[in-house]
Protein backbone atom coordinates (compact mmCIF):
# COMPACT_ATOMS: atom_id res chain seq x y z
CA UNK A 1 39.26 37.88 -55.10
CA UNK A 2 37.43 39.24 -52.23
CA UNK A 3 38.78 40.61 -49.24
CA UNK A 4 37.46 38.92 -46.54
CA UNK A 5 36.28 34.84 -45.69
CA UNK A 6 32.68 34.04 -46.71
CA UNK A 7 32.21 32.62 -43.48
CA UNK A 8 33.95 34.80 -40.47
CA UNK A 9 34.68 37.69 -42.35
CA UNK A 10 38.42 37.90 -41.71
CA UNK A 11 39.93 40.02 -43.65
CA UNK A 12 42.77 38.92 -46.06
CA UNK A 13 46.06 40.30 -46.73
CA UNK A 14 46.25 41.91 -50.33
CA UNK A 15 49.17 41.50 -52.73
CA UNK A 16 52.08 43.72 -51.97
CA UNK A 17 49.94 45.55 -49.22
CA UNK A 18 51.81 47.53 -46.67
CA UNK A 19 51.58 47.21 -43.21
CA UNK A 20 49.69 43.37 -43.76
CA UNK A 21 50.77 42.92 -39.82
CA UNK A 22 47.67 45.38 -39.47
CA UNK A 23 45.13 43.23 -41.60
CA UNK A 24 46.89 40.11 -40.06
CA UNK A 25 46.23 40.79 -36.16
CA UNK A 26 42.80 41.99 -37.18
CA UNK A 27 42.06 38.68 -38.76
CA UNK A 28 43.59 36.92 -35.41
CA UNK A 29 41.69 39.16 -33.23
CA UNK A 30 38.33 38.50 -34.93
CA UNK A 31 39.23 34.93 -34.44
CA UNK A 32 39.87 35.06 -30.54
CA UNK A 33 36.32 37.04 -30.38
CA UNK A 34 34.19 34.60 -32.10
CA UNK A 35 36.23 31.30 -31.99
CA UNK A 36 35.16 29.03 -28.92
CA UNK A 37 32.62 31.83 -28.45
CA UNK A 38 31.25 32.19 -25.18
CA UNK A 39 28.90 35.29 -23.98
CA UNK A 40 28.67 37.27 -20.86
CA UNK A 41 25.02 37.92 -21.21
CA UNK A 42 22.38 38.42 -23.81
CA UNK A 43 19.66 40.31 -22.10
CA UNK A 44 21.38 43.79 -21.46
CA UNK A 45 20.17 47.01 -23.72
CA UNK A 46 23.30 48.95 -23.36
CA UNK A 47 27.11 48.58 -22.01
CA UNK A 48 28.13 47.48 -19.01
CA UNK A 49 30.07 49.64 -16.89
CA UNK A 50 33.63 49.19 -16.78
CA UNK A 51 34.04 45.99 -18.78
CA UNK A 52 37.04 44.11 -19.34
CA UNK A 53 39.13 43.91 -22.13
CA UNK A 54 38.04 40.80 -24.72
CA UNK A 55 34.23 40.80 -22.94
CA UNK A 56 31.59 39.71 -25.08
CA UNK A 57 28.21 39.76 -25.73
CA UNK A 58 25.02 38.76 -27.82
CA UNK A 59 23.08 42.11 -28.28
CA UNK A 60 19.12 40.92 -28.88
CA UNK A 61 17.76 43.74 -28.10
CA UNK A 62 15.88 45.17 -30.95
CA UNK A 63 16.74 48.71 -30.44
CA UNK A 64 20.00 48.99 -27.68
CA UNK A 65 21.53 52.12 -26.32
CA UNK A 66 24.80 53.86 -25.40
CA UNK A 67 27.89 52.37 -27.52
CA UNK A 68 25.79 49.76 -28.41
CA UNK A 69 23.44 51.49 -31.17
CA UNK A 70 23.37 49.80 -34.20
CA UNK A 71 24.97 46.46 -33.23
CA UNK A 72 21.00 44.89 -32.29
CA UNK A 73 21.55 41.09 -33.48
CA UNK A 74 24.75 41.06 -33.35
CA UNK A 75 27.68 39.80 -31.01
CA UNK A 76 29.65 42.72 -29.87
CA UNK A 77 33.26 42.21 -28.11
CA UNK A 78 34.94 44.76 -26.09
CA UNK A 79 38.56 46.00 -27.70
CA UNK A 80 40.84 48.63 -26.50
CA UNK A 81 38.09 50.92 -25.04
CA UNK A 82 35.47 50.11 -28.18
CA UNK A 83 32.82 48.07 -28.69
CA UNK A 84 32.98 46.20 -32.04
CA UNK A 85 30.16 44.13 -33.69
CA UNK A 86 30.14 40.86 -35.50
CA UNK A 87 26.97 40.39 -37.65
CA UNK A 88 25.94 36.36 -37.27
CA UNK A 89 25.15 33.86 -40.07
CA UNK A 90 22.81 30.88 -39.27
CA UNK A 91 24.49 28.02 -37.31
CA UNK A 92 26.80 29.73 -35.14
CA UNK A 93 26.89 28.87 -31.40
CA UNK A 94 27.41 30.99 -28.57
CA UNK A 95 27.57 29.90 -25.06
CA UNK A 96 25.94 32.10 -22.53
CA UNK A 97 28.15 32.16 -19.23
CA UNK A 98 25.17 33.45 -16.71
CA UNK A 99 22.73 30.80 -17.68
CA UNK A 100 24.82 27.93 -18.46
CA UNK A 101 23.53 27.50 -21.93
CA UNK A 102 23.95 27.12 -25.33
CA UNK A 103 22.73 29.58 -27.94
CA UNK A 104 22.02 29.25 -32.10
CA UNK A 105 21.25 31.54 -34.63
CA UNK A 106 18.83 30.45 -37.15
CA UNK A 107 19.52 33.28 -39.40
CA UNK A 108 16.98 35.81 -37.68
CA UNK A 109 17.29 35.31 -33.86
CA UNK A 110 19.22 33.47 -31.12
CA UNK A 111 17.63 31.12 -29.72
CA UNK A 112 18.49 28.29 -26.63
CA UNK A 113 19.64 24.89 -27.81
CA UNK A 114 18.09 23.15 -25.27
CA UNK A 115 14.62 24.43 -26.37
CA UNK A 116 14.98 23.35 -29.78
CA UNK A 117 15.68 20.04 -29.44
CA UNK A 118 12.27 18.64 -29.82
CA UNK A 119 13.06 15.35 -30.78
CA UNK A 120 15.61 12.98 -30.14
CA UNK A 121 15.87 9.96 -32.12
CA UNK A 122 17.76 6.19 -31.30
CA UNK A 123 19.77 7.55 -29.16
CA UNK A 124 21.67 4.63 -27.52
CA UNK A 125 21.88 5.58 -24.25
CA UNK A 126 20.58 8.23 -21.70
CA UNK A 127 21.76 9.52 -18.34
CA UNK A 128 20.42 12.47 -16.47
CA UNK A 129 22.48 13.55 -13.52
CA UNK A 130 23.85 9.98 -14.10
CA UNK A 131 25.91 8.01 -16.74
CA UNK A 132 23.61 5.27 -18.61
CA UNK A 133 25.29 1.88 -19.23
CA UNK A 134 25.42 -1.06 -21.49
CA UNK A 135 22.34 -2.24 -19.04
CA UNK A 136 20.67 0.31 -18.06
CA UNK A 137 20.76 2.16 -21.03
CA UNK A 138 17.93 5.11 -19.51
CA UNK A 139 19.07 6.23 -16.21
CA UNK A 140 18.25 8.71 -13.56
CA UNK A 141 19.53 10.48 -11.01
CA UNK A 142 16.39 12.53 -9.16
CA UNK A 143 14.35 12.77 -5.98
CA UNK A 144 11.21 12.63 -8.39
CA UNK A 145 10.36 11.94 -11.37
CA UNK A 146 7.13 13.38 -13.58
CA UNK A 147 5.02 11.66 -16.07
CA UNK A 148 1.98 13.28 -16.71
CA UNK A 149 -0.72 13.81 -19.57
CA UNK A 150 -0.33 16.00 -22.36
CA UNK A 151 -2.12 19.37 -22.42
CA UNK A 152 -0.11 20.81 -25.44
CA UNK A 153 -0.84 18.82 -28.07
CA UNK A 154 -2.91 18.47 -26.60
CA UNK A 155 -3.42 14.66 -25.89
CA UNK A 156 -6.59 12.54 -24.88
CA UNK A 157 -6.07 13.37 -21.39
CA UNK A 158 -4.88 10.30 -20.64
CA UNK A 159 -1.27 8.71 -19.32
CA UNK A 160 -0.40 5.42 -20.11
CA UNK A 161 2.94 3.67 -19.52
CA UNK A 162 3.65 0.62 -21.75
CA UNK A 163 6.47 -2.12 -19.97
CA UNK A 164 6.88 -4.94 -23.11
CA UNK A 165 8.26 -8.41 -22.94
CA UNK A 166 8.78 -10.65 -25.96
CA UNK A 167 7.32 -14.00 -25.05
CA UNK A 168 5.00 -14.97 -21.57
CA UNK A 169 7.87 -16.66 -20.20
CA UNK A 170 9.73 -13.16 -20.02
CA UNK A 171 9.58 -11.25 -17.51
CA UNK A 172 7.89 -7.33 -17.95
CA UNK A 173 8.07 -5.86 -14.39
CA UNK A 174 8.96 -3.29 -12.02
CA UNK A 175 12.31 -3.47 -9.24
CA UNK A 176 11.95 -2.04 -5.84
CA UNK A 177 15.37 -1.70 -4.39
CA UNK A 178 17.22 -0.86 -1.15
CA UNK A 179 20.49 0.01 -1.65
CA UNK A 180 20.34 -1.80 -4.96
CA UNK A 181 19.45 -4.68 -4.10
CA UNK A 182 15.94 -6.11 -4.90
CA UNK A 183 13.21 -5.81 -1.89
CA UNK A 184 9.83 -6.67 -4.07
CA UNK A 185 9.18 -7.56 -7.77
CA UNK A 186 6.21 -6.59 -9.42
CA UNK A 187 4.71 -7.45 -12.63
CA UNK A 188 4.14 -10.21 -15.26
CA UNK A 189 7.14 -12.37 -14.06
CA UNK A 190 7.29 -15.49 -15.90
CA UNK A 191 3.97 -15.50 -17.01
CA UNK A 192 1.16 -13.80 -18.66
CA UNK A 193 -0.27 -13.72 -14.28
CA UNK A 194 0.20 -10.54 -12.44
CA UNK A 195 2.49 -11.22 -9.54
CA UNK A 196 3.96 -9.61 -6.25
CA UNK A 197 7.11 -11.17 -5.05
CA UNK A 198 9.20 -9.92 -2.56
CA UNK A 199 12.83 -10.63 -0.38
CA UNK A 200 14.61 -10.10 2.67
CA UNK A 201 17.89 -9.81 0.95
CA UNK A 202 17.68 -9.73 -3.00
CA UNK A 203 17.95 -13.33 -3.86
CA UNK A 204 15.33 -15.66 -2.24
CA UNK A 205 11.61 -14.80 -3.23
CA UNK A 206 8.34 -15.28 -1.90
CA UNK A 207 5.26 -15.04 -4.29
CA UNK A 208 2.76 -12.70 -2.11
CA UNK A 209 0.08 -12.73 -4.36
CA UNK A 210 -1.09 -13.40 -7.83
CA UNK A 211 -3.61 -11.91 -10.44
CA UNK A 212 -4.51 -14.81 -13.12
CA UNK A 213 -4.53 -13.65 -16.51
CA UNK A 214 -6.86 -15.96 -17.97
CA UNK A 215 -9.85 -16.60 -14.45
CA UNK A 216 -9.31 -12.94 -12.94
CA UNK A 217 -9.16 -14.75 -9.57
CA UNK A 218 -6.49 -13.16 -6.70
CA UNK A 219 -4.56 -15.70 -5.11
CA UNK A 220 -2.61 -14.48 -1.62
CA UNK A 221 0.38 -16.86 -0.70
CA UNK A 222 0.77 -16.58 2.63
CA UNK A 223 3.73 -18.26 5.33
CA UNK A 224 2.01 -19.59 9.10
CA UNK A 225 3.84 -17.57 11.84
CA UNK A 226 4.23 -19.26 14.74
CA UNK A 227 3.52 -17.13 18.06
CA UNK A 228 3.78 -18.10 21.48
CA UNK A 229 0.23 -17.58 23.86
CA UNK A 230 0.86 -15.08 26.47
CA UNK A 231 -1.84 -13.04 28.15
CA UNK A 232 -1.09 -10.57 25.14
CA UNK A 233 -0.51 -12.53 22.18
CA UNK A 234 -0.59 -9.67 19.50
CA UNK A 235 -1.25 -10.89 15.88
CA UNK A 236 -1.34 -7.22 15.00
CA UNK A 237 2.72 -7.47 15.26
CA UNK A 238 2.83 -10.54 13.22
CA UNK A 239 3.69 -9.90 9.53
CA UNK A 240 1.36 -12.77 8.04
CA UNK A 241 -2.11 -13.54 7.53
CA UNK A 242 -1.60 -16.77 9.30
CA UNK A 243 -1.05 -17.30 12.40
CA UNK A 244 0.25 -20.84 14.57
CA UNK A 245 -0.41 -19.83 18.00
CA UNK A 246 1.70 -22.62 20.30
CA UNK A 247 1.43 -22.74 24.61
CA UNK A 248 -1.09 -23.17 27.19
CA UNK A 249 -1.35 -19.18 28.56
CA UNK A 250 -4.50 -17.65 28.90
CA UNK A 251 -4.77 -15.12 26.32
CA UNK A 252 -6.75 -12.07 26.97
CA UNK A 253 -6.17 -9.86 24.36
CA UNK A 254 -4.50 -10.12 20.59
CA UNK A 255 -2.68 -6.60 21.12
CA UNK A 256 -3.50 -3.47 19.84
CA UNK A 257 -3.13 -3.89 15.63
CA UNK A 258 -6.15 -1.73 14.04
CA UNK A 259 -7.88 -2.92 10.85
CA UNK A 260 -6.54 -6.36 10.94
CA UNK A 261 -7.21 -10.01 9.65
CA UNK A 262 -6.03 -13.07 11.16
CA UNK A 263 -6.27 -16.83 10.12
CA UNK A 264 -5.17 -18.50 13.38
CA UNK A 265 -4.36 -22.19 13.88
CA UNK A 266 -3.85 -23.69 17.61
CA UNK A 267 -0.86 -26.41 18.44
CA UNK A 268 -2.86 -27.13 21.98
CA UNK A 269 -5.19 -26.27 24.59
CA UNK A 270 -4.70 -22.34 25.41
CA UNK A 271 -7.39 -20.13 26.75
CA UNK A 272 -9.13 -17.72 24.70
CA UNK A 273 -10.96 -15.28 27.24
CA UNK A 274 -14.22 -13.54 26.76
CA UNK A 275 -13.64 -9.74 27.49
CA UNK A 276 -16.84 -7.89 24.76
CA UNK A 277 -14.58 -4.50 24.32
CA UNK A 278 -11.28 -6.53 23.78
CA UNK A 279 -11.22 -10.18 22.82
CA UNK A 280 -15.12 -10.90 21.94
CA UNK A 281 -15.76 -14.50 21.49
CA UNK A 282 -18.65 -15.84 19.52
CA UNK A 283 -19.54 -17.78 22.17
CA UNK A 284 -19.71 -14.93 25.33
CA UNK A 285 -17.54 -17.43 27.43
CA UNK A 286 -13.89 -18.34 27.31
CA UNK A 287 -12.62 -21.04 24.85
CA UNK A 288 -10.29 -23.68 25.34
CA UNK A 289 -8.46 -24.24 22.28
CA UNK A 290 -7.20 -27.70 21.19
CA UNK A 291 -4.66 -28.91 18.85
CA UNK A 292 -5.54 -27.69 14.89
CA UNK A 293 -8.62 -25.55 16.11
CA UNK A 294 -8.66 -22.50 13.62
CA UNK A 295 -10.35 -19.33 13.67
CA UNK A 296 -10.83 -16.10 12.01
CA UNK A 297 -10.18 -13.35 14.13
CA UNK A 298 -10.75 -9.12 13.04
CA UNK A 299 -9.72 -6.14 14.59
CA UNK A 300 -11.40 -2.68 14.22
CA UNK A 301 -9.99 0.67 13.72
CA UNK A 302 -9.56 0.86 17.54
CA UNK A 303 -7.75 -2.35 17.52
CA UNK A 304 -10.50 -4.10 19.60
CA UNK A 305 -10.63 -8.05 18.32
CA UNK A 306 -13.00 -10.18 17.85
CA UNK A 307 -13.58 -13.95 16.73
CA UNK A 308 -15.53 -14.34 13.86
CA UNK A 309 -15.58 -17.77 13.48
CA UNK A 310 -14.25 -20.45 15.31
CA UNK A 311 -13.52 -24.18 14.11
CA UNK A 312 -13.00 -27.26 16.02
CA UNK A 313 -10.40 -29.46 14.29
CA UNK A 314 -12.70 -32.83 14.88
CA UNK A 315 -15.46 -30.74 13.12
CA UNK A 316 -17.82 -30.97 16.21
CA UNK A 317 -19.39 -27.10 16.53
CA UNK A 318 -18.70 -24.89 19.36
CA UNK A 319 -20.94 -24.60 21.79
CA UNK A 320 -20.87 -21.36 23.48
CA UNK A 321 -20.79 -20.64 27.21
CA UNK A 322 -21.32 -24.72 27.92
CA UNK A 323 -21.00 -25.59 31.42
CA UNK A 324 -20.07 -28.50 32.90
CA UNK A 325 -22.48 -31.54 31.75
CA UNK A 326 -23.90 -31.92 35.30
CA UNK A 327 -27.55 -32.57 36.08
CA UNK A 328 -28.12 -28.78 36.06
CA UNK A 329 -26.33 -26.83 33.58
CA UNK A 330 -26.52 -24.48 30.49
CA UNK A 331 -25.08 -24.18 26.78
CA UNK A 332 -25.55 -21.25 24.74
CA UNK A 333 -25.61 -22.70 21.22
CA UNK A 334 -23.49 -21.17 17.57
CA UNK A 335 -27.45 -19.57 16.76
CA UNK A 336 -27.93 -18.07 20.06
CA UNK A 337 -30.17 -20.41 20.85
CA UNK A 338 -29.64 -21.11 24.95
CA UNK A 339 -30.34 -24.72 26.33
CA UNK A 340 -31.02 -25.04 30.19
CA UNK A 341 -31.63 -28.32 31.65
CA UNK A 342 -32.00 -29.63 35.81
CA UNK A 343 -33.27 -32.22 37.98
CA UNK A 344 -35.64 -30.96 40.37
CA UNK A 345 -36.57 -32.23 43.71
CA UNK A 346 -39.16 -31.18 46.26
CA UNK A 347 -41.06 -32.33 49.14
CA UNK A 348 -43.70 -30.00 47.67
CA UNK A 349 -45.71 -30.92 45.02
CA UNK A 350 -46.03 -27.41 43.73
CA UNK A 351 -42.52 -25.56 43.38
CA UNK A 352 -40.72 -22.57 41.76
CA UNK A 353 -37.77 -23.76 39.12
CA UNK A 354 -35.01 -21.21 39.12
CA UNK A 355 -33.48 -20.50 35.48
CA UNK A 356 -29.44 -20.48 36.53
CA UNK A 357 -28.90 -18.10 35.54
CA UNK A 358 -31.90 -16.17 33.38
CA UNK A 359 -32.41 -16.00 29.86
CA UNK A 360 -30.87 -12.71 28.66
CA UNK A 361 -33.87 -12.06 26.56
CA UNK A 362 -37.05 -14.82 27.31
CA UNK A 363 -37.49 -18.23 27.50
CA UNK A 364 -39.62 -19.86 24.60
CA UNK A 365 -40.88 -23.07 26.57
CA UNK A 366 -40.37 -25.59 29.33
CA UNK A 367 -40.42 -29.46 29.00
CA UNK A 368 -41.09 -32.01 31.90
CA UNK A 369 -40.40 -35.58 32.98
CA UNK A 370 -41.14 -36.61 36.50
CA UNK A 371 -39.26 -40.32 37.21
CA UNK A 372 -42.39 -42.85 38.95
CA UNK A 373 -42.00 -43.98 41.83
CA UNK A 374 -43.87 -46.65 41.58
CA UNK A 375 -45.63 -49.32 38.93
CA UNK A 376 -49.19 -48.47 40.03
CA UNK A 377 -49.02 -44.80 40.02
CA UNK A 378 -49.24 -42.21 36.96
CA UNK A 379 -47.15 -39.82 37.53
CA UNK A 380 -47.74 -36.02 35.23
CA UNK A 381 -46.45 -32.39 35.66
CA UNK A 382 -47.57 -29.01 34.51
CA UNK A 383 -45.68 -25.95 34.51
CA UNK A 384 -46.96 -22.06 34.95
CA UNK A 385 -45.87 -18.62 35.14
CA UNK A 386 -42.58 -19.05 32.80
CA UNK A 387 -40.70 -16.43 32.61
CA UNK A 388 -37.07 -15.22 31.35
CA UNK A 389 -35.98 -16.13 35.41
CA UNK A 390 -37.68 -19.60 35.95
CA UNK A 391 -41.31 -21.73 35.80
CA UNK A 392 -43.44 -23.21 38.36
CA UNK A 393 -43.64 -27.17 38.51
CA UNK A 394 -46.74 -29.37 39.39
CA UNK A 395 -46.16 -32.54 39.98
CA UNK A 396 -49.39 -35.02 40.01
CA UNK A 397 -50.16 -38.29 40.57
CA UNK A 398 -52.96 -40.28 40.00
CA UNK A 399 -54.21 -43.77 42.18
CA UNK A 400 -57.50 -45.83 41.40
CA UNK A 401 -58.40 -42.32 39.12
CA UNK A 402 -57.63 -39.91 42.13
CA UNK A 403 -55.67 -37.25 40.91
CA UNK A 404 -53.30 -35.89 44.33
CA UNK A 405 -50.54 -33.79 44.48
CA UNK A 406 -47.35 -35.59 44.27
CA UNK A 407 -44.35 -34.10 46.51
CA UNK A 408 -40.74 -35.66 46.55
CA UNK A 409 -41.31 -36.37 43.03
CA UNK A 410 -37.79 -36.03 40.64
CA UNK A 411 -38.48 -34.13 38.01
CA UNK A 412 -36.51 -33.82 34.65
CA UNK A 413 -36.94 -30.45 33.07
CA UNK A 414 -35.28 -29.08 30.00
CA UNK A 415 -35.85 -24.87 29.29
CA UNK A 416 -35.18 -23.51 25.80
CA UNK A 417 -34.38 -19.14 25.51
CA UNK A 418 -32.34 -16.54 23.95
């Protein structure tokens, strides 16, 4: 029979030895030193000063001083002024109180639990900083989380993150939540189709926009907000790409939003007014809107708006900067393209036109109709020196093959420019 436990090494009480109260509180006392064993430290090379009674410590150190020489590898504990040694076997534990951690020995060296667990296989559930659940069987607790690509291995380089469902009618998708409750939804929900939904309160949805699986093709859902003209009537506050502007103001700018699209629709006649650094119309003139007119309207990065297109609802197109159809007026057409048309009337028979106004760039021809006066007569006109500004008329008439000038002769005349 030996004389101490294969495992501890506490010694055992011999038959008919004296004094076995001796071996007997030795074997207790090894048992309250390595027992539950917990560590001061493990990275000191000699003593502490003025330890305590029942202290303990790993000793690592390959070559430690003082009262410590000899005991390297093993865990010393300090006993009625003396420092005595326990030599470790592999699998014993030792927490270490300054780090917070737990040690083994693998037969050679201690080394930090946490570090060797390199693995971890079905475990059921996970919490870090938090307790897991029956539902959420991973959860954490963190300001920030890291996934990132393996440079140990190492790996390809690459970081991929794999969300499975079991059927396309599943859902696979990501939660965003406020105060846990769902704000947005994001993933294949449903369906094989890539979707963003999102909610004001975490139970109705509204599909934002979806990715199809099979034609590639992004599809924006979109609700018509419904915005009352004012002389300000900012779509860049509006949370939709559509827009149902309703009232009768004058509206002279659409706010301040930068980088902005807007599909607007019109419930009646409001004014749209021409202003080139804030509201710039496609026609260069203000725009009366009527019921169901649409339009697609921009912004730039300094929030400055413009009208890209602009729809009438009876499908008739806009003409731009059209006057009043009087016997003189103007339209500036979709192309650019600027009609001018008048009656004129002189009791000369040679007279300057004026354009009303110019031509911003030229005028590209002039086209004449004098109105006879009489059955017998031929009546013809000529024009000269056109110009961005206006023409000069001739009006003619010719009796028995006379050719005269012809004075107080009205004269239809139709200008075309840009």
């Amino acid at each position: 029979m030996t004389d101490a436990t294969p495992r501890l090494g506490l010694p055992l009480i011999a038959a008919s030895q004296a004094q076995k109260h001796v071996t007997h509180n030795e074997a207790l006392g090894l048992l309250d030193a390595l027992v539950q064993l917990a560590c001061l430290d493990k990275d000191l090379t000699a003593p502490p000063q003025n330890p305590a009674d029942g202290d303990r410590y790993l000793v690592v150190a390959s070559n430690p001083g003082g009262a410590w020489a000899g005991l390297a590898g093993q865990v010393v504990r300090y006993v009625d002024g003396v420092w005595i040694g326990a030599v470790p076997r592999a699998g014993w534990f030792a927490y270490l109180i300054d780090e917070a951690d737990l040690y083994v020995f693998d037969g050679t060296a201690w080394g930090s639990f946490r570090r060797t667990l390199t693995a971890i296989q079905s475990v059921s559930r996970l919490g870090i900083n938090t307790g897991a659940d029956a539902t959420n069987r991973l959860a954490v607790k963190s300001d920030a989380a890291l996934l990132t690509w393996d440079d140990a291995t190492p790996g390809s380089g690459d970081m991929r993150m794999s969300v499975n469902k079991q059927a396309a009618s599943r859902d696979a998708g990501l939660i965003l939540q406020t105060g846990y409750s769902a704000r947005a939804l994001l993933g294949l929900l449903g369906s094989d189709d890539f979707s963003l939904k999102v909610s004001p309160d975490g139970s109705a949805f509204a599909t934002a926009l979806t990715a199809s699986a099979a034609k590639g093709g992004i599809d924006f859902a979109s609700t018509e907000t419904v915005l009352a003209s004012a002389a300000t009537t900012d779509l860049g506050g509006t949370v939709t790409r559509r827009v149902l502007v309703t009232g009768t103001a004058r509206i002279t700018r659409f706010g301040t939003g930068a980088d902005r699209e807007r599909l607007l629709r019109f419930a009646g006649p409001a004014t749209l007014v021409h202003d080139p650094e804030q509201l710039a119309l496609p026609t260069r003139a203000d725009i009366v809107t009527a019921a169901d007119d649409t339009c697609l309207a921009t912004s730039d990065g300094a929030g400055r708006w413009r009208v890209r297109h602009y729809q009438r609802a009876d499908g008739t197109p806009l003409a731009l900067g059209t006057q009043a159809l009087d016997p003189t007026g103007y339209a500036r057409l979709a192309n650019g393209l600027i009609l001018q048309w008048g009656l004129a009337t002189s009791t000369d028979a040679d007279v300057f036109v004026l354009f009303a106004p110019a031509f911003p760039s030229a005028c590209l021809g002039v086209w004449t109709q004098p109105i006879a006066r009489d059955a017998g007569t031929l009546y013809a006109s000529q024009v000269s020196d056109v110009s961005a500004t206006g023409f000069t008329l001739h009006n003619r008439r010719t009796t028995g093959g006379t050719v005269t000038g012809a004075g107080s002769v009205q004269t239809y005349w139709l200008g075309l420019g840009s």
